[in-house]
PDB file of N, CA and C in Angstrom:
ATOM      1  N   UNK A   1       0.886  -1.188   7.647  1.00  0.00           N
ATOM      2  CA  UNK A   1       1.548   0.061   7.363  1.00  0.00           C
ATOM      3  C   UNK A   1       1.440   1.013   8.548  1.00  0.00           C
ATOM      4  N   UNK A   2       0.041   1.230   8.964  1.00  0.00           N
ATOM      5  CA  UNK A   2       0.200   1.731  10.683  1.00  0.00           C
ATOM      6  C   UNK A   2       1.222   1.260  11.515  1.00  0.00           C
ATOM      7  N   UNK A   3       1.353   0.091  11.677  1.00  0.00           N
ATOM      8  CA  UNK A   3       1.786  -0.508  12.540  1.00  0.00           C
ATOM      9  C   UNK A   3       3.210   0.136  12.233  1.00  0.00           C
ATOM     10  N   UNK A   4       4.158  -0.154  11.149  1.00  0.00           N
ATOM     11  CA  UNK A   4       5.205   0.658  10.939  1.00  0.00           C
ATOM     12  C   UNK A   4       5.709   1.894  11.346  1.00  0.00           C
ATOM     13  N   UNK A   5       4.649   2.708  10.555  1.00  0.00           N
ATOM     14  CA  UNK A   5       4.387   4.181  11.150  1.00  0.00           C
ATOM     15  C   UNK A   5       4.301   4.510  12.373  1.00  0.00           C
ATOM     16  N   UNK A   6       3.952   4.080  13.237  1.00  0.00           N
ATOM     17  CA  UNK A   6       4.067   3.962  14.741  1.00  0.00           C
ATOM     18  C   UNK A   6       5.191   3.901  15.176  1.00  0.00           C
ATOM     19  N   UNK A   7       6.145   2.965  15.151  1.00  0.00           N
ATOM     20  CA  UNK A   7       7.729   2.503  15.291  1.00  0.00           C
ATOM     21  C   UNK A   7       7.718   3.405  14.908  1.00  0.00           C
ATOM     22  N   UNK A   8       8.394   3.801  13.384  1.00  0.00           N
ATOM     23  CA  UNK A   8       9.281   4.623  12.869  1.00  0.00           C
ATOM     24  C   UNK A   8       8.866   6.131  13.369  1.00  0.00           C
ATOM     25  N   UNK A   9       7.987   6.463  14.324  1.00  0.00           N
ATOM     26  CA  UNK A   9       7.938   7.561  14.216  1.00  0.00           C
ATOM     27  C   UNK A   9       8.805   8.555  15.138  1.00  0.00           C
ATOM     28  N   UNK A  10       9.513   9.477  14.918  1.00  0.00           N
ATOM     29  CA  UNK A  10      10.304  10.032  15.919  1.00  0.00           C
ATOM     30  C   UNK A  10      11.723   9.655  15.955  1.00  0.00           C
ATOM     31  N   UNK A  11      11.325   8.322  15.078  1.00  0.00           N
ATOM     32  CA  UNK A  11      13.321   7.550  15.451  1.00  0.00           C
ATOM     33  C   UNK A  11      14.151   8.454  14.246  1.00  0.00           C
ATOM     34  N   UNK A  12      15.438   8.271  14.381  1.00  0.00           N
ATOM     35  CA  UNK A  12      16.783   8.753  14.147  1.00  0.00           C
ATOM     36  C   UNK A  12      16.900   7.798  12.488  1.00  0.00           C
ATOM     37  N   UNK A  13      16.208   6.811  12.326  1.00  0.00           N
ATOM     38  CA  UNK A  13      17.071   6.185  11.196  1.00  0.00           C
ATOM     39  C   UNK A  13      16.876   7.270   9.774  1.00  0.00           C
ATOM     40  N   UNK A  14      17.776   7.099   9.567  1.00  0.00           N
ATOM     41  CA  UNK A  14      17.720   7.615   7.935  1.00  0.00           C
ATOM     42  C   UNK A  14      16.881   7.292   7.388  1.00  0.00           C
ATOM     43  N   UNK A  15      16.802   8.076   6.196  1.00  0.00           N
ATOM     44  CA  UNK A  15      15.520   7.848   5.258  1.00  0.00           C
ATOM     45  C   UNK A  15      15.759   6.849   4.267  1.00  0.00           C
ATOM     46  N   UNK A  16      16.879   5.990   4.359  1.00  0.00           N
ATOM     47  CA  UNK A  16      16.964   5.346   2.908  1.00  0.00           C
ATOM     48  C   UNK A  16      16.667   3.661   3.776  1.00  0.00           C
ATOM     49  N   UNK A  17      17.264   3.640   5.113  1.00  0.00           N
ATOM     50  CA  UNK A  17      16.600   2.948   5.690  1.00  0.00           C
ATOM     51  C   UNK A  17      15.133   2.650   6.003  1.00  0.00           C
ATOM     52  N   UNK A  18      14.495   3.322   6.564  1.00  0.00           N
ATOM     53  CA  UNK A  18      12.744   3.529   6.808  1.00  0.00           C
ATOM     54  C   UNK A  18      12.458   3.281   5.456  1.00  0.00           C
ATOM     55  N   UNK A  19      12.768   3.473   4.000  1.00  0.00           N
ATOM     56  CA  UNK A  19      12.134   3.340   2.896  1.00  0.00           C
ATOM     57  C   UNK A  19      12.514   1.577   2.878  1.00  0.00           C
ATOM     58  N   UNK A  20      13.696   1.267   2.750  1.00  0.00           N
ATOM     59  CA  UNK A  20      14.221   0.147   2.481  1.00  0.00           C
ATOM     60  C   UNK A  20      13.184  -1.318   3.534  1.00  0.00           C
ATOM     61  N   UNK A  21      13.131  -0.769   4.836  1.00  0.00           N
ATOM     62  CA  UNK A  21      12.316  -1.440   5.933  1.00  0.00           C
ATOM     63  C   UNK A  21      10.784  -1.307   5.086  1.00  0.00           C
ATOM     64  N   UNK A  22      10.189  -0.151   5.268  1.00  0.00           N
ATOM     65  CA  UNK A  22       8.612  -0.538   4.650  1.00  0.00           C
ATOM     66  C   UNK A  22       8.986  -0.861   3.266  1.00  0.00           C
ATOM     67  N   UNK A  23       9.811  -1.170   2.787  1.00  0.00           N
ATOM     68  CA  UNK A  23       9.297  -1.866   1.153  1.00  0.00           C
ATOM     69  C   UNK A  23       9.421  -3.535   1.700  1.00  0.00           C
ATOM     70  N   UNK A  24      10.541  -3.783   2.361  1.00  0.00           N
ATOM     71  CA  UNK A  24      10.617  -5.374   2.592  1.00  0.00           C
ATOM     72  C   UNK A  24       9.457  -6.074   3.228  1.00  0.00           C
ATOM     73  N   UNK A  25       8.477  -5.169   4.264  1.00  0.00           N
ATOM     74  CA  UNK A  25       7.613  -5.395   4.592  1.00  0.00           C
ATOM     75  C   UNK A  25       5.637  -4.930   4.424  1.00  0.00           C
ATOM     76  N   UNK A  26       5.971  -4.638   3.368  1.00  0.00           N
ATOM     77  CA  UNK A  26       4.271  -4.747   2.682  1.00  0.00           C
ATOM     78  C   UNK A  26       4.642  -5.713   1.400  1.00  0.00           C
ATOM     79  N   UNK A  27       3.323  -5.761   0.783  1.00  0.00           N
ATOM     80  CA  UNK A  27       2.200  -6.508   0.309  1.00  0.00           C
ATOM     81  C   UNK A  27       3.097  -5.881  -1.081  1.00  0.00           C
ATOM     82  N   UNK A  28       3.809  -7.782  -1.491  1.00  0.00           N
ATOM     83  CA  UNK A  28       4.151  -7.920  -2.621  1.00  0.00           C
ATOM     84  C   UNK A  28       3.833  -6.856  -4.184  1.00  0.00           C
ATOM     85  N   UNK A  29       2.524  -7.104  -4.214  1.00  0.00           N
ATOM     86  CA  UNK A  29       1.356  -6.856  -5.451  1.00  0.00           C
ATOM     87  C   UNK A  29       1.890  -5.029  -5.032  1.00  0.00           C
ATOM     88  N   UNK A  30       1.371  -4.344  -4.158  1.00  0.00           N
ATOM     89  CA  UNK A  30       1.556  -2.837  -3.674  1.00  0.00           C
ATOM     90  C   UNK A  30       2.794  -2.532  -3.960  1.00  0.00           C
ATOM     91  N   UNK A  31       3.907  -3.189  -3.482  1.00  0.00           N
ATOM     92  CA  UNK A  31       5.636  -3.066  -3.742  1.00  0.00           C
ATOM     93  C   UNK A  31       5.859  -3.131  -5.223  1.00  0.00           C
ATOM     94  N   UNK A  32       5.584  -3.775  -5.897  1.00  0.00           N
ATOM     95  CA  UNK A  32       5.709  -3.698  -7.630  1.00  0.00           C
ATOM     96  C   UNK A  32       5.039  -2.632  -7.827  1.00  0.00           C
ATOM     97  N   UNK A  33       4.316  -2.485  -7.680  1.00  0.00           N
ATOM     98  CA  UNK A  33       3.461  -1.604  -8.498  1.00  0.00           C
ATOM     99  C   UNK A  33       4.194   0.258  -8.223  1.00  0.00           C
ATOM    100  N   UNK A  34       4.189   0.004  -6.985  1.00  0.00           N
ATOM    101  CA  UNK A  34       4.532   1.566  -6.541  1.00  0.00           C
ATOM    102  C   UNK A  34       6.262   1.207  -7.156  1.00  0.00           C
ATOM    103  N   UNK A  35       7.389   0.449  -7.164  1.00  0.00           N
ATOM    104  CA  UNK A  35       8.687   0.379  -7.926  1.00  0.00           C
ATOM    105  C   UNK A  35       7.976   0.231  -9.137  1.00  0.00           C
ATOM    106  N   UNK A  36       7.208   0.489  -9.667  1.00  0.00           N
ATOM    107  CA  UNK A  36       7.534   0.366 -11.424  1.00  0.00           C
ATOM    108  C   UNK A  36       6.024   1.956 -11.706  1.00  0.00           C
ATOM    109  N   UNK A  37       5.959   2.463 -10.566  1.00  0.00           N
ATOM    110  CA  UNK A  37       5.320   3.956 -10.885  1.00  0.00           C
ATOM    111  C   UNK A  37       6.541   4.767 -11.206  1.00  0.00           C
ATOM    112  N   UNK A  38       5.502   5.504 -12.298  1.00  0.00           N
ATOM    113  CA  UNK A  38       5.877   6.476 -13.497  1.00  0.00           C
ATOM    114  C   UNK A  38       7.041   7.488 -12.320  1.00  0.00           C
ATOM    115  N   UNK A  39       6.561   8.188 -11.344  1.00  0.00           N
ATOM    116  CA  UNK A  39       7.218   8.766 -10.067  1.00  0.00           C
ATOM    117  C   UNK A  39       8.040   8.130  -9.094  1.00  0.00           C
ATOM    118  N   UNK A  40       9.174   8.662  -9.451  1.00  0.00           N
ATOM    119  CA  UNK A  40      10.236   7.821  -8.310  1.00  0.00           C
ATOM    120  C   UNK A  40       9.973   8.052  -6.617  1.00  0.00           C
ATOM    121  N   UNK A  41       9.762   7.396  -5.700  1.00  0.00           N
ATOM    122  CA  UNK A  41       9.292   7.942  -4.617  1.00  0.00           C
ATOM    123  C   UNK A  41      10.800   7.531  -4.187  1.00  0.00           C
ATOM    124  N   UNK A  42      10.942   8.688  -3.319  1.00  0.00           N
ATOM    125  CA  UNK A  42      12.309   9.078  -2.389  1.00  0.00           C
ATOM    126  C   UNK A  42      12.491   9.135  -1.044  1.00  0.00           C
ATOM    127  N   UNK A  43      10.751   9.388  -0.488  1.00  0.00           N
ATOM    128  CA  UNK A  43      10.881   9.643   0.920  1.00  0.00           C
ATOM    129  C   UNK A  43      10.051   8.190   1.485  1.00  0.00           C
ATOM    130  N   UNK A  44      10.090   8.375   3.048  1.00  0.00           N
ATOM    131  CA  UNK A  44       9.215   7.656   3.116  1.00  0.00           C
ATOM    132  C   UNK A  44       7.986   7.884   3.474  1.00  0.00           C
ATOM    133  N   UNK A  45       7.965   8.977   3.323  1.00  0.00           N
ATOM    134  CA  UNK A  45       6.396   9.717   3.398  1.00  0.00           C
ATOM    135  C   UNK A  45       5.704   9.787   2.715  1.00  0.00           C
ATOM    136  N   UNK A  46       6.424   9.576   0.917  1.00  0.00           N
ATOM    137  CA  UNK A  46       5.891   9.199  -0.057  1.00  0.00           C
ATOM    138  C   UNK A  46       5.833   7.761  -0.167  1.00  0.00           C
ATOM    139  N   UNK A  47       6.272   7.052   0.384  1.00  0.00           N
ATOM    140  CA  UNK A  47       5.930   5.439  -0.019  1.00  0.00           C
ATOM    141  C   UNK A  47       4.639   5.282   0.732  1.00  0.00           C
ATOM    142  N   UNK A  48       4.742   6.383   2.099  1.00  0.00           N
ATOM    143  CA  UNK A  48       4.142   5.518   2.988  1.00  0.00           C
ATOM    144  C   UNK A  48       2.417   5.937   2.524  1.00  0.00           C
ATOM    145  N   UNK A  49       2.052   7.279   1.746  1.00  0.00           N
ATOM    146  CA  UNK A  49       1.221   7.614   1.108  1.00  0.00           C
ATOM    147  C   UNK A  49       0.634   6.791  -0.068  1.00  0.00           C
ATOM    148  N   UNK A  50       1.882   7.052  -0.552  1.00  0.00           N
ATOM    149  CA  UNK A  50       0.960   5.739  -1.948  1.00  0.00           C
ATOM    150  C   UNK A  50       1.034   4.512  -1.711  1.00  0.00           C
ATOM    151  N   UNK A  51       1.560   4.187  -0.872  1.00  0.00           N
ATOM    152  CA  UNK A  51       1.466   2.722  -0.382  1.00  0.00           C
ATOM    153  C   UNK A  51      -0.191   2.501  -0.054  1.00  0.00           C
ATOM    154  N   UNK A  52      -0.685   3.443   1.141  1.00  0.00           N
ATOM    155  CA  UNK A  52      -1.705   3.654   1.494  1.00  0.00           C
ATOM    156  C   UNK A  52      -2.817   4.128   0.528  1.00  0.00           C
ATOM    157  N   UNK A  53      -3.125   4.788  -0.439  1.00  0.00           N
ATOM    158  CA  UNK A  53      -3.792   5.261  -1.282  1.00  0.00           C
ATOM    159  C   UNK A  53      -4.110   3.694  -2.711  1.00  0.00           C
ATOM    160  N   UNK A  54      -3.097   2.886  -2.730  1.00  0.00           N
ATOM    161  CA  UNK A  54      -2.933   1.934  -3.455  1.00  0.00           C
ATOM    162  C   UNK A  54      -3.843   0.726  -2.703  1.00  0.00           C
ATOM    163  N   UNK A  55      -3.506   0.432  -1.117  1.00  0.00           N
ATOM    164  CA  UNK A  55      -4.454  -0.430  -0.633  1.00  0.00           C
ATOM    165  C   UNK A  55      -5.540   0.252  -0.618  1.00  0.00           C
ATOM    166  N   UNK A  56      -5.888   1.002  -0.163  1.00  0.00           N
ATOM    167  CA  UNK A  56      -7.764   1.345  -0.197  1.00  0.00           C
ATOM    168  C   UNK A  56      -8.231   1.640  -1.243  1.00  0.00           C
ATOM    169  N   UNK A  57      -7.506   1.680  -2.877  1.00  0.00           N
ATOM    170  CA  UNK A  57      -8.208   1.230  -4.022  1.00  0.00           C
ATOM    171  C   UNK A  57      -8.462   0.199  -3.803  1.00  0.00           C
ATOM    172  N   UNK A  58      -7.125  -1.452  -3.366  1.00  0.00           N
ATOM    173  CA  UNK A  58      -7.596  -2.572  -3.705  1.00  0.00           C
ATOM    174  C   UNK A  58      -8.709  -2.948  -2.735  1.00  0.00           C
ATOM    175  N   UNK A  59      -8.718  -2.509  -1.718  1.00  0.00           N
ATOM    176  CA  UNK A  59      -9.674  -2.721  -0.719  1.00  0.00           C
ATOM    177  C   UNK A  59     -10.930  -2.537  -1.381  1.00  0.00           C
ATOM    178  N   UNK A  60     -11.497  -1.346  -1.916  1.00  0.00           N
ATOM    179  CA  UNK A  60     -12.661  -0.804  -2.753  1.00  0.00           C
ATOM    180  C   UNK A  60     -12.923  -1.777  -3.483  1.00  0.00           C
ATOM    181  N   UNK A  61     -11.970  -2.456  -4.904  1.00  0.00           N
ATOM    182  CA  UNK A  61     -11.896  -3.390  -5.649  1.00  0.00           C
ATOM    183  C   UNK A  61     -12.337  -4.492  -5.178  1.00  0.00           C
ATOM    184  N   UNK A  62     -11.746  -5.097  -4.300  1.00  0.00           N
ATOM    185  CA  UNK A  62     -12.140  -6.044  -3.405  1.00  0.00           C
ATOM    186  C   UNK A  62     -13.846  -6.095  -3.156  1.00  0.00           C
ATOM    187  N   UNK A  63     -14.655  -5.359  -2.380  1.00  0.00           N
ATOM    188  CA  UNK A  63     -15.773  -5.271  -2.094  1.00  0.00           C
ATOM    189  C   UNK A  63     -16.749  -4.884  -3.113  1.00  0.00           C
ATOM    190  N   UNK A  64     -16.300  -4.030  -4.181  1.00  0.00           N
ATOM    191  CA  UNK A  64     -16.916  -3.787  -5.880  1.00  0.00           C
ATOM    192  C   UNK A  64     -17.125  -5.218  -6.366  1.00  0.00           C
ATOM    193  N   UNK A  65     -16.015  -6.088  -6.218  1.00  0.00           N
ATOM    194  CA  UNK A  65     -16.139  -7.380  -6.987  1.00  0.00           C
ATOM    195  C   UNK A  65     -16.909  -8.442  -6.227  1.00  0.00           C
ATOM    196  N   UNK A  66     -16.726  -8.234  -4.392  1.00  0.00           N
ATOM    197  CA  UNK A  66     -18.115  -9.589  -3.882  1.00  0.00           C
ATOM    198  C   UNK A  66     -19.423  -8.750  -4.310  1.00  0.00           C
ATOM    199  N   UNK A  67     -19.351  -7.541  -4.368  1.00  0.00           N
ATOM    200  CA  UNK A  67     -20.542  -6.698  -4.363  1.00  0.00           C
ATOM    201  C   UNK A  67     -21.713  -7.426  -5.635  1.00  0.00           C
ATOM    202  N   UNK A  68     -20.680  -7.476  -6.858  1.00  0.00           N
ATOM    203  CA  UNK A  68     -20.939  -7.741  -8.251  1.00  0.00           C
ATOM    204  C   UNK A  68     -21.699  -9.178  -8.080  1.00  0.00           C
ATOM    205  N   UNK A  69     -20.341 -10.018  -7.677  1.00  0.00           N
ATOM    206  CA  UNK A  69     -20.743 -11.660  -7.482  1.00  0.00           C
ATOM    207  C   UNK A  69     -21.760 -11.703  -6.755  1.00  0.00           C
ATOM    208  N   UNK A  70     -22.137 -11.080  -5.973  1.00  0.00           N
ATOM    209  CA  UNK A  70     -23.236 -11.028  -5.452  1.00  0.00           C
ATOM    210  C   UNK A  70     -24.755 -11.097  -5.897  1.00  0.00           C
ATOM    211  N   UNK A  71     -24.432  -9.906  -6.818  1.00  0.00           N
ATOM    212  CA  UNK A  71     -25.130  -9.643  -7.744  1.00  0.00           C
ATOM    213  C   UNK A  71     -25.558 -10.836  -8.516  1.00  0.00           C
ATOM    214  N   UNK A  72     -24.946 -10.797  -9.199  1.00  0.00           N
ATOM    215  CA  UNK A  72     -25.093 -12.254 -10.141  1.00  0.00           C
ATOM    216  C   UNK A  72     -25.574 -13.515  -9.502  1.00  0.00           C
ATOM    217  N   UNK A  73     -25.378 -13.910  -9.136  1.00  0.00           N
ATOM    218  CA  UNK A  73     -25.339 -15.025  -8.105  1.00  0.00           C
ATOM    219  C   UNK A  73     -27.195 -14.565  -7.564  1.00  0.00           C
ATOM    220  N   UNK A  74     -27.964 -13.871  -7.224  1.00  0.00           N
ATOM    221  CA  UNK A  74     -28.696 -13.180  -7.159  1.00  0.00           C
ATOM    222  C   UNK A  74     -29.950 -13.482  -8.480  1.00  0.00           C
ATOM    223  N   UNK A  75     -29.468 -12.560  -9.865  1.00  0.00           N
ATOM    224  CA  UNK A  75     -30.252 -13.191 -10.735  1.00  0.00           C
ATOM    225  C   UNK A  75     -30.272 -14.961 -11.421  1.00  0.00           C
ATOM    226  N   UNK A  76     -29.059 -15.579 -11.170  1.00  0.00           N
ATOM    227  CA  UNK A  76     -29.685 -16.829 -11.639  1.00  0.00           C
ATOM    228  C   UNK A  76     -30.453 -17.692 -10.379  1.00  0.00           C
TER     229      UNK A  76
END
Protein backbone atom coordinates (compact mmCIF):
# COMPACT_ATOMS: atom_id res chain seq x y z
CA UNK A 1 0.00 0.00 0.00
CA UNK A 2 3.12 2.37 0.53
CA UNK A 3 4.45 1.37 -2.34
CA UNK A 4 1.24 2.66 -4.23
CA UNK A 5 1.05 5.74 -2.32
CA UNK A 6 4.33 6.73 -3.46
CA UNK A 7 3.40 6.47 -7.32
CA UNK A 8 0.15 7.90 -6.97
CA UNK A 9 1.30 10.72 -5.25
CA UNK A 10 1.13 14.11 -6.99
CA UNK A 11 -0.15 12.41 -10.30
CA UNK A 12 -3.14 13.85 -12.32
CA UNK A 13 -5.26 10.56 -12.41
CA UNK A 14 -8.67 10.85 -11.23
CA UNK A 15 -9.99 9.60 -8.27
CA UNK A 16 -12.14 6.85 -9.54
CA UNK A 17 -9.08 5.57 -11.15
CA UNK A 18 -6.44 5.58 -8.07
CA UNK A 19 -9.47 3.89 -6.16
CA UNK A 20 -10.12 1.34 -8.95
CA UNK A 21 -5.93 0.67 -9.20
CA UNK A 22 -5.50 0.16 -5.23
CA UNK A 23 -8.54 -2.11 -5.00
CA UNK A 24 -7.17 -4.47 -7.95
CA UNK A 25 -4.05 -4.49 -6.14
CA UNK A 26 -4.26 -5.36 -2.34
CA UNK A 27 -4.96 -8.28 -0.34
CA UNK A 28 -8.08 -10.14 -1.43
CA UNK A 29 -9.44 -10.83 2.40
CA UNK A 30 -8.86 -6.52 3.04
CA UNK A 31 -10.77 -5.79 -0.50
CA UNK A 32 -14.01 -7.71 0.66
CA UNK A 33 -14.15 -6.65 3.66
CA UNK A 34 -13.65 -2.84 3.18
CA UNK A 35 -16.52 -3.43 -0.28
CA UNK A 36 -18.99 -4.94 2.00
CA UNK A 37 -18.25 -2.02 5.01
CA UNK A 38 -21.29 -0.53 6.43
CA UNK A 39 -19.46 3.07 4.85
CA UNK A 40 -19.16 3.54 1.28
CA UNK A 41 -15.58 4.73 0.75
CA UNK A 42 -15.31 7.26 -2.23
CA UNK A 43 -11.93 8.60 -2.04
CA UNK A 44 -8.84 7.19 -2.17
CA UNK A 45 -7.72 8.49 0.89
CA UNK A 46 -10.34 6.68 2.41
CA UNK A 47 -9.53 3.30 0.99
CA UNK A 48 -6.13 4.01 1.42
CA UNK A 49 -6.83 4.55 5.38
CA UNK A 50 -8.93 1.72 6.05
CA UNK A 51 -7.18 -0.34 3.93
CA UNK A 52 -4.29 0.42 6.28
CA UNK A 53 -6.04 0.40 9.68
CA UNK A 54 -7.59 -3.18 8.53
CA UNK A 55 -3.96 -4.68 7.91
CA UNK A 56 -2.42 -3.70 11.22
CA UNK A 57 -5.47 -5.26 12.98
CA UNK A 58 -4.67 -8.45 10.95
CA UNK A 59 -1.11 -8.02 11.55
CA UNK A 60 -1.87 -7.70 15.56
CA UNK A 61 -4.16 -10.88 15.04
CA UNK A 62 -1.56 -12.55 13.44
CA UNK A 63 1.10 -12.25 16.33
CA UNK A 64 -1.93 -12.51 19.26
CA UNK A 65 -2.48 -15.97 17.69
CA UNK A 66 1.58 -17.34 17.41
CA UNK A 67 1.68 -15.46 20.72
CA UNK A 68 -1.25 -17.87 22.12
CA UNK A 69 0.16 -21.11 20.23
CA UNK A 70 2.93 -20.40 21.83
CA UNK A 71 1.55 -20.41 24.81
CA UNK A 72 0.03 -23.61 24.71
CA UNK A 73 2.48 -25.45 23.14
CA UNK A 74 4.47 -24.24 26.33
CA UNK A 75 2.13 -25.88 28.98
CA UNK A 76 1.86 -29.36 27.50
Amino acid sequence: MQEFWKAVRGSEYKERVLVKEFKSGMNGMIRKKLMEAERLLLTIKQWYKCATNLDRHWRESQRERERLRGKREEEN
